[in-house]
N, C-alpha and C. Protein backbone atom coordinates (compact mmCIF):
# COMPACT_ATOMS: atom_id res chain seq x y z
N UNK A 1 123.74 81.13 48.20
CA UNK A 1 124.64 81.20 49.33
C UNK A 1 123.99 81.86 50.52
N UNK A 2 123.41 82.87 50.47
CA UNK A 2 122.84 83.96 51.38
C UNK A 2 121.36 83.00 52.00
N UNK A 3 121.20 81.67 51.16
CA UNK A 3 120.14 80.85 51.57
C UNK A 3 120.66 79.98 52.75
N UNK A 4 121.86 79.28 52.36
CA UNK A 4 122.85 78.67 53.55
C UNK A 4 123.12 79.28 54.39
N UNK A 5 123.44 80.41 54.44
CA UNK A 5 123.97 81.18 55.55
C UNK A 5 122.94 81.55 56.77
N UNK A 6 121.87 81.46 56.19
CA UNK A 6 120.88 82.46 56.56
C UNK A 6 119.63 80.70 57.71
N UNK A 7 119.76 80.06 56.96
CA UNK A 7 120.03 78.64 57.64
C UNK A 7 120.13 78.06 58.81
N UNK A 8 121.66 78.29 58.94
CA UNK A 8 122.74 77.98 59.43
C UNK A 8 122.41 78.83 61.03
N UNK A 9 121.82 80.65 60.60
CA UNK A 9 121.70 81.13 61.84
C UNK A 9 120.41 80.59 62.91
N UNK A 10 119.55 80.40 62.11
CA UNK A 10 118.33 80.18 62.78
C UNK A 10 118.28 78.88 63.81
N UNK A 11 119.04 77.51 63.89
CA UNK A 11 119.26 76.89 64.70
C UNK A 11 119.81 77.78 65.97
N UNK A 12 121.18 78.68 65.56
CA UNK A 12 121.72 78.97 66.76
C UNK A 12 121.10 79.99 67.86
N UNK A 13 119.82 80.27 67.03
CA UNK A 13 118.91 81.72 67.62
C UNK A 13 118.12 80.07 68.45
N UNK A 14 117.61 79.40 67.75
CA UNK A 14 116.74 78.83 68.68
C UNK A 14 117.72 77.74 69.77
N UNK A 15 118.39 77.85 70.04
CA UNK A 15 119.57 77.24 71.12
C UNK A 15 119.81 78.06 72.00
N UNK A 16 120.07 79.45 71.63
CA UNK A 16 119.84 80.67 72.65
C UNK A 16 119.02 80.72 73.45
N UNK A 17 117.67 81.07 72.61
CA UNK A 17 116.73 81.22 73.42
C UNK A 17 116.14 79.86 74.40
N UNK A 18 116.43 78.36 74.07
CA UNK A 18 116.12 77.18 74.71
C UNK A 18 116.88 77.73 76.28
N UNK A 19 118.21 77.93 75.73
CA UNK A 19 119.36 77.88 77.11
C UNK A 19 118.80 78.97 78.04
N UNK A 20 118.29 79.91 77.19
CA UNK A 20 117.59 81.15 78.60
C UNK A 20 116.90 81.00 79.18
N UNK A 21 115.61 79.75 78.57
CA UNK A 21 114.50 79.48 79.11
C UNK A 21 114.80 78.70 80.21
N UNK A 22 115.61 77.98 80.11
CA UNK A 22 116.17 76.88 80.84
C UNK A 22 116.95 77.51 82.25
N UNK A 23 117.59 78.32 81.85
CA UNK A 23 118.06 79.14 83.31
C UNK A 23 117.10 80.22 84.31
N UNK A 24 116.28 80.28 82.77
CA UNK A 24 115.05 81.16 83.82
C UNK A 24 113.83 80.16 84.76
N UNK A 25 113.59 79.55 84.09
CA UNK A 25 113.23 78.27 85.17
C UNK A 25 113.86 77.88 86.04
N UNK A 26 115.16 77.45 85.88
CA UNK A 26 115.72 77.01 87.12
C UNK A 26 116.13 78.22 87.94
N UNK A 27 116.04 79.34 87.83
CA UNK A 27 116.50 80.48 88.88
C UNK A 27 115.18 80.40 89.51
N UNK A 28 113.48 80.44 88.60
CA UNK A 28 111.99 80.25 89.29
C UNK A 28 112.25 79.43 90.39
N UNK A 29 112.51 78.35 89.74
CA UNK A 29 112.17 77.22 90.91
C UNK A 29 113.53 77.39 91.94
N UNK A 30 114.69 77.67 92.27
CA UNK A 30 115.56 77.65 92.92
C UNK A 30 114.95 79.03 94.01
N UNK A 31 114.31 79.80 93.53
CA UNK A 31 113.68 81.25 94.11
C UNK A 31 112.94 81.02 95.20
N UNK A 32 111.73 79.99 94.78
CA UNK A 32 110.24 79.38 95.07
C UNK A 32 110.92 78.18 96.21
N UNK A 33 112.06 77.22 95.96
CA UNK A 33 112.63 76.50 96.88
C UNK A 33 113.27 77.28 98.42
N UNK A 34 114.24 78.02 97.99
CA UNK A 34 114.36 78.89 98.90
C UNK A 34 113.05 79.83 99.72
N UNK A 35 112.38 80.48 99.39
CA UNK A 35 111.35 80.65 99.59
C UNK A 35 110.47 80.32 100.66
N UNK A 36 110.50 78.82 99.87
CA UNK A 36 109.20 77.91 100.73
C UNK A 36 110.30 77.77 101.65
N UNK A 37 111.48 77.26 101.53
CA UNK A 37 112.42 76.93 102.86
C UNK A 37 112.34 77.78 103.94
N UNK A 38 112.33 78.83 103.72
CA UNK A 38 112.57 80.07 104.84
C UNK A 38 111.12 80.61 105.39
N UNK A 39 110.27 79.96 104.44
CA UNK A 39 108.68 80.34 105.14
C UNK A 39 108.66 79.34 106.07
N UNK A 40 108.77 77.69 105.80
CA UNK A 40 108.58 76.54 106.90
C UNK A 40 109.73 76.99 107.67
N UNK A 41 110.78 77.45 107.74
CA UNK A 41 111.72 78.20 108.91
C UNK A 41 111.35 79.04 109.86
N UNK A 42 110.77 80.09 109.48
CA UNK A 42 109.80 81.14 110.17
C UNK A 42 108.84 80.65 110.81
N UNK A 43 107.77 79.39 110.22
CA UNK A 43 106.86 78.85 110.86
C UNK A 43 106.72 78.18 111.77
N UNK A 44 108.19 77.63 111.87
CA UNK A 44 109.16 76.43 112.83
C UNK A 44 109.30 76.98 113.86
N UNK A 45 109.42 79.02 113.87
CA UNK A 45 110.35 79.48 115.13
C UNK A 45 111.49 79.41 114.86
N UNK A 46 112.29 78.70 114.17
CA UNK A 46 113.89 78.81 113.89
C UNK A 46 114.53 80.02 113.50
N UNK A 47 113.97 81.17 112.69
CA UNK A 47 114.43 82.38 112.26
C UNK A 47 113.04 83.25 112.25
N UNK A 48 113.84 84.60 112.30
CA UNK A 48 112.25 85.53 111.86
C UNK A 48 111.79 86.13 113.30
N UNK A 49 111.92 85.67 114.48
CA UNK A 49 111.32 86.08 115.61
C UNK A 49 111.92 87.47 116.18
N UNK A 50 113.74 87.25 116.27
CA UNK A 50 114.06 88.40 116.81
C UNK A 50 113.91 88.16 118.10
N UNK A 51 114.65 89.33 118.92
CA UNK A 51 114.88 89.08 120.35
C UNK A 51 113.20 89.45 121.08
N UNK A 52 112.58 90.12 120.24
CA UNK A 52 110.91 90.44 120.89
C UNK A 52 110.56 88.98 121.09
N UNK A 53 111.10 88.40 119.65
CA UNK A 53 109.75 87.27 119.36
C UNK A 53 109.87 86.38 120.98
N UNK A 54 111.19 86.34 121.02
CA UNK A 54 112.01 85.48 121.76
C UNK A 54 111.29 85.54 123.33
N UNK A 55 111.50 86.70 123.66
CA UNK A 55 110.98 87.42 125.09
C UNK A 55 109.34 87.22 124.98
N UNK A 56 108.98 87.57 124.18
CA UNK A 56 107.19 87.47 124.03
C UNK A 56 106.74 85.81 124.17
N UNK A 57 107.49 84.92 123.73
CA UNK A 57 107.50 83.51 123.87
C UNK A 57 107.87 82.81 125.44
N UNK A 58 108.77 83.51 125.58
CA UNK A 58 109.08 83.33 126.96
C UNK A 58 108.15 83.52 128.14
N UNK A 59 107.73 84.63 128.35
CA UNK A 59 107.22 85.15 128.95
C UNK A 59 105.80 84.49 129.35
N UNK A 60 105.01 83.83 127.98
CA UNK A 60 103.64 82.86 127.61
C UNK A 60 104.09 81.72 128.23
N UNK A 61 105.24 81.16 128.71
CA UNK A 61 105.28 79.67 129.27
C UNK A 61 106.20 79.58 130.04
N UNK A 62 105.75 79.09 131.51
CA UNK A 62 106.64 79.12 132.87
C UNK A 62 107.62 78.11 132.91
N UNK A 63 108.47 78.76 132.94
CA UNK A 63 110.08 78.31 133.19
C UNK A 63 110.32 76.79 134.15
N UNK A 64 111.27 76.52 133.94
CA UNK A 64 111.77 75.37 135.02
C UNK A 64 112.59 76.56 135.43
N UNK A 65 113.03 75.92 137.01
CA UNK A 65 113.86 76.96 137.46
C UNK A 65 114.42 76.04 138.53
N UNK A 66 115.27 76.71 138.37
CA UNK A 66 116.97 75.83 138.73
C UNK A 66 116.91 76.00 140.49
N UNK A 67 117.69 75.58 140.84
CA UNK A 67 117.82 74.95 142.54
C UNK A 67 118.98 76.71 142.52
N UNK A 68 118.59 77.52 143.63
CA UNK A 68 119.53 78.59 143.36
C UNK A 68 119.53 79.98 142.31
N UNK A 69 118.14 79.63 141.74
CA UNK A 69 118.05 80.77 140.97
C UNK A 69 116.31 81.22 141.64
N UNK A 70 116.79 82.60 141.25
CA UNK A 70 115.54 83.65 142.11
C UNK A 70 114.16 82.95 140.71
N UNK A 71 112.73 82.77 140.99
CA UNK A 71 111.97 82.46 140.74
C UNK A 71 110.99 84.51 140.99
N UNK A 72 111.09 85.10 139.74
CA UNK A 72 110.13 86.34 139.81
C UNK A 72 108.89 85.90 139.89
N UNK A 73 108.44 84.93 139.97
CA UNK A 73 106.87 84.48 140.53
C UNK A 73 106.53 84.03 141.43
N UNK A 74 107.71 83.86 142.26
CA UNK A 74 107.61 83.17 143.47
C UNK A 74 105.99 83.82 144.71
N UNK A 75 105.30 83.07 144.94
CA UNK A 75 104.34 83.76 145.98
C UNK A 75 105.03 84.20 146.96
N UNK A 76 104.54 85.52 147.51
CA UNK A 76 105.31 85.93 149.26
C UNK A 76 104.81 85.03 150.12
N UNK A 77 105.61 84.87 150.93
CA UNK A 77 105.69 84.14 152.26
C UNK A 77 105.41 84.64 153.02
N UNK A 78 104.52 85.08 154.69
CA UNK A 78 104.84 85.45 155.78
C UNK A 78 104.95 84.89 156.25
N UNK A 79 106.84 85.56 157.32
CA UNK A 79 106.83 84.14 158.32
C UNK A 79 105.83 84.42 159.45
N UNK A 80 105.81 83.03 160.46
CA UNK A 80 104.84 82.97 161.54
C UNK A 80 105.11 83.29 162.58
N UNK A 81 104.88 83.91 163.74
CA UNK A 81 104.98 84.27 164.66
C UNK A 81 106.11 83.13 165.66
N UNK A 82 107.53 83.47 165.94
CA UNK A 82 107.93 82.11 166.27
C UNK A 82 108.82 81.33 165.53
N UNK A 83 108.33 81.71 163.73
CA UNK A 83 109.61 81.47 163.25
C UNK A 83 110.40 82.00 162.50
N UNK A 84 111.66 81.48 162.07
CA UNK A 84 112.41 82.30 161.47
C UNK A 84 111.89 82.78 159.88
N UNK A 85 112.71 84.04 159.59
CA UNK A 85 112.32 84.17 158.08
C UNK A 85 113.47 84.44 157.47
N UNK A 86 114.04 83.13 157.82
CA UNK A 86 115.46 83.11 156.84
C UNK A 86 115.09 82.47 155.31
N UNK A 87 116.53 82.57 154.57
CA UNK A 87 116.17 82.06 152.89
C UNK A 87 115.98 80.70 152.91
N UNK A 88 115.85 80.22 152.11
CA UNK A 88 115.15 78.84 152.30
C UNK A 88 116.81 78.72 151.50
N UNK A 89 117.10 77.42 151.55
CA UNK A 89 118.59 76.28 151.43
C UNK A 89 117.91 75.37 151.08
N UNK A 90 118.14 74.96 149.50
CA UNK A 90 118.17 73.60 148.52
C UNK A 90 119.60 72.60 149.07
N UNK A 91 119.20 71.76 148.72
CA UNK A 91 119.89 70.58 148.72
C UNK A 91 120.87 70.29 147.59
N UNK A 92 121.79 69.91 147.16
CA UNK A 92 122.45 69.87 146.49
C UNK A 92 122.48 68.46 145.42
N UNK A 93 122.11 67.53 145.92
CA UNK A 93 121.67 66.67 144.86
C UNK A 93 120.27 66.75 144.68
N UNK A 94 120.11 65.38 144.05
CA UNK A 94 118.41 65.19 143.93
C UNK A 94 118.11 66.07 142.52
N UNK A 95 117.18 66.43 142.10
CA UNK A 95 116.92 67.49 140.58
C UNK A 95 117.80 68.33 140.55
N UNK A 96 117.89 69.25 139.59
CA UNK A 96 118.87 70.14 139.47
C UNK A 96 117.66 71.24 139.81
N UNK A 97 116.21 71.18 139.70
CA UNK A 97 115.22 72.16 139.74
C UNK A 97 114.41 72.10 141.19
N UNK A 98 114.21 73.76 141.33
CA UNK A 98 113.70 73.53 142.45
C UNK A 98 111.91 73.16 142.50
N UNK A 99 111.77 72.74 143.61
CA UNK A 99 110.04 71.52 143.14
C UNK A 99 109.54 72.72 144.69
N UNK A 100 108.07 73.15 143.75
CA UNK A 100 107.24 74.05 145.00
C UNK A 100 105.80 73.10 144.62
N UNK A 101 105.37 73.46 146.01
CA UNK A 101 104.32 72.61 146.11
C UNK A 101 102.58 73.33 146.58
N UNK A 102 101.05 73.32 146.18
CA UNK A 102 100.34 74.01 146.89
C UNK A 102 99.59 72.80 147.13
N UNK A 103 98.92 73.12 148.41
CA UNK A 103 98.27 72.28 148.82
C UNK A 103 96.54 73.31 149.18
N UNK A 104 95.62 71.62 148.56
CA UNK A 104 94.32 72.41 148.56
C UNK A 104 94.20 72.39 149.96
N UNK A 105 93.36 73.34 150.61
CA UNK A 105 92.79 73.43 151.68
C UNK A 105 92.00 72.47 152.19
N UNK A 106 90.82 72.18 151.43
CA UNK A 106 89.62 70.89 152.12
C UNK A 106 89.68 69.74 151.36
N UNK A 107 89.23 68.85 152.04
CA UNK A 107 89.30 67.35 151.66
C UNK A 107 88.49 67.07 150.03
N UNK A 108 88.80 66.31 149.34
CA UNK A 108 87.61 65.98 148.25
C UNK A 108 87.09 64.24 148.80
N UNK A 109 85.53 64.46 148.59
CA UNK A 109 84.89 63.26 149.07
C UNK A 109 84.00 63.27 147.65
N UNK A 110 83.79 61.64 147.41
CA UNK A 110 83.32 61.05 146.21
C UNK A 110 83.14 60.04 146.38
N UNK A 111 81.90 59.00 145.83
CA UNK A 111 81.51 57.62 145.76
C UNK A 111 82.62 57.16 144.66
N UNK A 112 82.96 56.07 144.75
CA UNK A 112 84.18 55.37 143.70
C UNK A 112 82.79 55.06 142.80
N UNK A 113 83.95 54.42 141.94
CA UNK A 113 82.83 54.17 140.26
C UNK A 113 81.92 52.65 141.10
N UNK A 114 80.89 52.34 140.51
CA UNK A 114 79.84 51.23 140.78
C UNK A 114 80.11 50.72 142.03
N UNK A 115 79.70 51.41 143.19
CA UNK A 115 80.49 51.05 144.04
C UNK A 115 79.41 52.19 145.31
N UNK A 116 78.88 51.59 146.58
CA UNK A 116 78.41 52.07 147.96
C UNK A 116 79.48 53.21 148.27
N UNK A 117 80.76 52.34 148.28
CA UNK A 117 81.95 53.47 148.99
C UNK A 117 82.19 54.84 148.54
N UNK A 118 83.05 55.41 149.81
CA UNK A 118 83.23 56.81 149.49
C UNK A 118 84.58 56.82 149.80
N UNK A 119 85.39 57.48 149.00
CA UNK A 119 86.86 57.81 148.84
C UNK A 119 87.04 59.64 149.54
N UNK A 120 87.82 59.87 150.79
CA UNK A 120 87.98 61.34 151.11
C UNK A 120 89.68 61.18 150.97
N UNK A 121 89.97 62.48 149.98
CA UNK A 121 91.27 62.40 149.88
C UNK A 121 91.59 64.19 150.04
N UNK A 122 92.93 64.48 150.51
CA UNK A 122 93.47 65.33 150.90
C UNK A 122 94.53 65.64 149.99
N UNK A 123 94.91 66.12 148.66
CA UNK A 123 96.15 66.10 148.04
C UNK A 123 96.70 67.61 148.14
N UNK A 124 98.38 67.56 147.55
CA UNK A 124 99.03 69.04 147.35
C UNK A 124 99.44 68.21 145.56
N UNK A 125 99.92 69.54 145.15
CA UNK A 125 100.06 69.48 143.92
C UNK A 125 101.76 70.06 143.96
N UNK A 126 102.59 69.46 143.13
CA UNK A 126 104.17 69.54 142.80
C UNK A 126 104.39 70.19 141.71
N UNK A 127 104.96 71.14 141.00
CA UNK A 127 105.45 71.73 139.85
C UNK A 127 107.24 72.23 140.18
N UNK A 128 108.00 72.20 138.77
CA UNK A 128 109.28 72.54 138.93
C UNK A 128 109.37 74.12 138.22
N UNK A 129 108.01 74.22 137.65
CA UNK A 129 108.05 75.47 136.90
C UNK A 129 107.93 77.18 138.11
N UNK A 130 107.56 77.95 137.61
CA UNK A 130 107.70 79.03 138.06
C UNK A 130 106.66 79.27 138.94
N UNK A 131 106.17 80.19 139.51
CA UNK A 131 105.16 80.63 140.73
C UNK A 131 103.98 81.07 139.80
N UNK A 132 103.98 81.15 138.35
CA UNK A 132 102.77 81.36 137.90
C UNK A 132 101.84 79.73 137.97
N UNK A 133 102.44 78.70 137.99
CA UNK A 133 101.56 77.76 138.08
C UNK A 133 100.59 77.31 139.30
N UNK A 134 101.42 78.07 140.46
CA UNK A 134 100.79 77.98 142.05
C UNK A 134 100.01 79.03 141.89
N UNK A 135 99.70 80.51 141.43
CA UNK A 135 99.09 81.27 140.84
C UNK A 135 97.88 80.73 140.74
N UNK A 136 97.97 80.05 139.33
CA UNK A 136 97.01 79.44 138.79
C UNK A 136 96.19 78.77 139.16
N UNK A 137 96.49 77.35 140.16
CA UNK A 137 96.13 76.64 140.60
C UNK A 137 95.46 77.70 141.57
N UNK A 138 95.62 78.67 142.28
CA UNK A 138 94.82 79.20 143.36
C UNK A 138 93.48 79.43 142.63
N UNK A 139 93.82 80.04 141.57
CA UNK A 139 92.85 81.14 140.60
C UNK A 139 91.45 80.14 140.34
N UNK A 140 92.18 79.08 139.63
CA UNK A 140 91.22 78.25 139.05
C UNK A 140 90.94 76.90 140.02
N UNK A 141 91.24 76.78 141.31
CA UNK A 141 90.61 76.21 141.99
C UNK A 141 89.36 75.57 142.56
N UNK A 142 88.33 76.41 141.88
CA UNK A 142 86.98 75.80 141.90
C UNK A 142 86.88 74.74 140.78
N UNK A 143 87.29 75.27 139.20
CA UNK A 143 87.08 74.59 138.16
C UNK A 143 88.00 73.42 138.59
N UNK A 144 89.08 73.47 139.29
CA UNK A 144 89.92 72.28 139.14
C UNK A 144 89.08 71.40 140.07
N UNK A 145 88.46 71.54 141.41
CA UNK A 145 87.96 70.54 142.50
C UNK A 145 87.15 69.91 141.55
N UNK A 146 85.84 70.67 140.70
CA UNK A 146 85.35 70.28 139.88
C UNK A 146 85.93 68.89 139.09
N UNK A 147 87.06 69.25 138.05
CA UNK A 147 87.15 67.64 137.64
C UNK A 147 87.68 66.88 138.11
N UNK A 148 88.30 67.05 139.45
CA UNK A 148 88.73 66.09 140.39
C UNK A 148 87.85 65.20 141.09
N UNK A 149 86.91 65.97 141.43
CA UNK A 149 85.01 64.91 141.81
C UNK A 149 85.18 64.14 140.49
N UNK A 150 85.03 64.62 139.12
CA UNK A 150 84.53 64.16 138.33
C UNK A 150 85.66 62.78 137.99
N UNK A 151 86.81 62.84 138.17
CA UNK A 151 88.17 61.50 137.88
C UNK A 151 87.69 60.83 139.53
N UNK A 152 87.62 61.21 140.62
CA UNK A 152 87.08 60.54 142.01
C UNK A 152 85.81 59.41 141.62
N UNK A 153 84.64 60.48 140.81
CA UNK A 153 83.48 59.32 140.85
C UNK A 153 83.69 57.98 139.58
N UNK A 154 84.62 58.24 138.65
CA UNK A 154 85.13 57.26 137.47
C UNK A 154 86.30 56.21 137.85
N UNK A 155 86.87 56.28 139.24
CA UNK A 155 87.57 55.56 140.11
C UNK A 155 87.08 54.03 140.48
N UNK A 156 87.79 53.20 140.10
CA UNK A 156 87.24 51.94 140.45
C UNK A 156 87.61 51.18 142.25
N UNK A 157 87.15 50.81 143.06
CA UNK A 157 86.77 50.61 144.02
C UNK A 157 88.10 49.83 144.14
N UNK A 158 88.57 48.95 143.40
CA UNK A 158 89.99 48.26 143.41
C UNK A 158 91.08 49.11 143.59
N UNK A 159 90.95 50.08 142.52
CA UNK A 159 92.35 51.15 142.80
C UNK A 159 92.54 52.18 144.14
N UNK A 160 91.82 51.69 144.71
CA UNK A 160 91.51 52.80 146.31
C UNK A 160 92.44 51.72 147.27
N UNK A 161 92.68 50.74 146.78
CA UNK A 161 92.71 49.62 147.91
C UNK A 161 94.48 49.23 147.89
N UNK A 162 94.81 49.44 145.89
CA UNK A 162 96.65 49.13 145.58
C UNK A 162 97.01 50.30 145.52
N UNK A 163 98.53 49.86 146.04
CA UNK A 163 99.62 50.62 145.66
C UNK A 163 99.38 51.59 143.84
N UNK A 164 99.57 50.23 142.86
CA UNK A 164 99.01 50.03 141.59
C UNK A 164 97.80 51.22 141.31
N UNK A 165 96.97 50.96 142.15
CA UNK A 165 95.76 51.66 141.42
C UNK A 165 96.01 53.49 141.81
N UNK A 166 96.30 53.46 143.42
CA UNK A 166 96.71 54.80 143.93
C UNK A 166 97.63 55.47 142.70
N UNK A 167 98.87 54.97 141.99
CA UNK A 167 99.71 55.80 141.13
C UNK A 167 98.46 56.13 140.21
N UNK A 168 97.73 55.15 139.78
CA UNK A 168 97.05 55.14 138.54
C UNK A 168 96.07 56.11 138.89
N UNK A 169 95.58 56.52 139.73
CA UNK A 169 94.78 58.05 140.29
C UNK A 169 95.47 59.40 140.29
N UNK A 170 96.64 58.91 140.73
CA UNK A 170 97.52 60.38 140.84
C UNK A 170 97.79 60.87 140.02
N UNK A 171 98.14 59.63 138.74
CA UNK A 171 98.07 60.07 137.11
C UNK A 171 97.09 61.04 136.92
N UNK A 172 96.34 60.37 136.79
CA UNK A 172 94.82 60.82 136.39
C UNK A 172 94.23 61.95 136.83
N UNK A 173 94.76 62.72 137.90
CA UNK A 173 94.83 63.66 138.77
C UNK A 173 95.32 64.90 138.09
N UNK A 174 96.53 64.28 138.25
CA UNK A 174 97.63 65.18 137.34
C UNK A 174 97.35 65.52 136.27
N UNK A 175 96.81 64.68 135.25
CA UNK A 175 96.37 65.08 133.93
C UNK A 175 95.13 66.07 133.87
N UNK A 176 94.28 65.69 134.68
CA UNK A 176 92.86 66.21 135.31
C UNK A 176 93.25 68.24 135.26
N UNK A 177 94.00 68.14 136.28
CA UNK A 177 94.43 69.54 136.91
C UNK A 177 95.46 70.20 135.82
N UNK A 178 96.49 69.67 135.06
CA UNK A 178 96.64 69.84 134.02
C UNK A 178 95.73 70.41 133.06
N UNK A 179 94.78 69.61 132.76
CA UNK A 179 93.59 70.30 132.04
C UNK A 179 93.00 70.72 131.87
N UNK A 180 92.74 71.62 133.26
CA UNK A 180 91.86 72.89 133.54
C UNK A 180 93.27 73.73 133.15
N UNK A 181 94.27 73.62 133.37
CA UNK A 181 95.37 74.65 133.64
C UNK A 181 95.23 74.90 132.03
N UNK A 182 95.40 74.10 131.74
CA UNK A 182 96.02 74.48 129.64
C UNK A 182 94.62 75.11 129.02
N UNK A 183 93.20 75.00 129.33
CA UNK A 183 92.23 75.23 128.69
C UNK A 183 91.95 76.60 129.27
N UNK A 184 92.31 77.04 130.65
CA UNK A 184 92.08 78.71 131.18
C UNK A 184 93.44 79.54 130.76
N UNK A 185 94.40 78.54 131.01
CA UNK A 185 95.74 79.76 130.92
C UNK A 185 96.98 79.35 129.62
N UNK A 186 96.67 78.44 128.88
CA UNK A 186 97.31 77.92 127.85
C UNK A 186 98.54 76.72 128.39
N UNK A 187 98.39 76.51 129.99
CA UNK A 187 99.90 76.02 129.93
C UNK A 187 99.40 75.02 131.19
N UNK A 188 99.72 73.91 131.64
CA UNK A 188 99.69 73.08 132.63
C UNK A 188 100.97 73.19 133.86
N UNK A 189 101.84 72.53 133.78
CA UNK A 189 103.08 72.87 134.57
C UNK A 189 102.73 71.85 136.25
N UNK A 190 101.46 71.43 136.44
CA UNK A 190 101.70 70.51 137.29
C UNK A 190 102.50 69.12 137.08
N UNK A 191 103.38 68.76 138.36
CA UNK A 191 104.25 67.61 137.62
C UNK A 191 103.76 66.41 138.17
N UNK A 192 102.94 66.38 139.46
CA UNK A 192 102.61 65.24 139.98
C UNK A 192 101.55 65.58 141.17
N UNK A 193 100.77 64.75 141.57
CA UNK A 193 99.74 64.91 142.84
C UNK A 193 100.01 64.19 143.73
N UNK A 194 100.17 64.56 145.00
CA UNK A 194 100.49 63.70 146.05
C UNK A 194 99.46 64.10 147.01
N UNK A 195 99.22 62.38 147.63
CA UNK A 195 98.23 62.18 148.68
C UNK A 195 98.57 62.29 150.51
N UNK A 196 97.91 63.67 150.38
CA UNK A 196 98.27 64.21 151.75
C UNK A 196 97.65 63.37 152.91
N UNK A 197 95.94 62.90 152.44
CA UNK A 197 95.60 61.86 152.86
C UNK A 197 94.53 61.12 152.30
N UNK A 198 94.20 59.81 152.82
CA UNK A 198 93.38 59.06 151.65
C UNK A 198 92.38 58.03 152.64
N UNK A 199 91.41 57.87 152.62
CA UNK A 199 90.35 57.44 153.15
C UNK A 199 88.90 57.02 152.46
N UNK A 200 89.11 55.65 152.50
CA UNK A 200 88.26 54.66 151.91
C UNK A 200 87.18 54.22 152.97
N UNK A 201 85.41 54.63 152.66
CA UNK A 201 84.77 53.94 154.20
C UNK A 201 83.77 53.43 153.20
């Protein structure tokens, strides 16, 4: 009898211990799921930063800024002898952001790609972001004329002449000056190049 009995227990010991194993694994892996979830969360930026993280992020990349709101980067102005130095008045349609503009000082002159001719162009540069990008553009102004010769002499002699080809420079411009901006200061923020003047001889 004490042989049956004795039997009888040893299945239910090993059913026990199956069922514990079984919950202790799945609590592992439910642990390790959560886990990894909240690490790719943190990594995302979605949680984990805190109001520092938040401000410290901010602070690394210039703002759009709204038509009506003060710009803390704004460059000073002096007015000129003659005129007024009242606040400047946005417009009420059109972007919701206000668009500042710097313009280079001297002309850029360049031979177009396979080509006798010489292209002299005069541009300003447009951003909606904050006054650190006009900043910038002052700062790094040599490096930027630099690859602007360098997109001027890769210019094909056709695009000097269309509508077509002119956008397709200004692109190229933009991206250009862009790319000094992100490789010195981490951030670009130019939105477009416009031709102050343009001269094909």
């Amino acid at each position: 009898m004490s042989d049956k009995h004795d039997s009888d227990d040893k299945p239910k010991k090993k059913k026990k211990g199956k069922g514990l194993m079984v919950k202790a694994i799945g609590a592992l892996v439910l642990i390790a799921a959560g886990g990894g979830g909240t690490f790719a969360l943190v990594q995302a930026g979605m949680i984990g930063h805190g109001e520092e993280g938040e401000k410290k992020k901010e602070k690394d990349v210039p703002k759009l800024v709204k038509k009506g709101e003060e710009d803390p980067y704004a460059p000073k102005t002096e007015a000129k002898e003659g005129e007024g130095a009242g606040a400047e008045v946005e417009g009420e349609g059109g972007s919701e952001y206000k668009t500042s503009y710097y313009a280079f000082a001297d002309d850029f002159t360049s031979n177009l790609k396979n080509s006798s001719s010489l292209v002299q162009i005069n541009i300003a540069c447009s951003t909606r972001r904050d006054g650190r990008v006009l900043m910038w553009l002052k700062k790094h102004e040599l490096a930027i004329r630099s690859e602007i010769l360098v997109v001027l002499a890769d210019t094909p002699e056709e695009d000097a002449f269309t509508p077509e080809g002119k956008e397709r420079l200004q692109k190229r411009l933009t991206g250009a000056i862009n790319k000094v901006l992100t490789e010195t200061e981490g951030f670009g923020g130019v939105d477009q190049v416009h031709f102050k003047s343009f001269l094909v001889q």
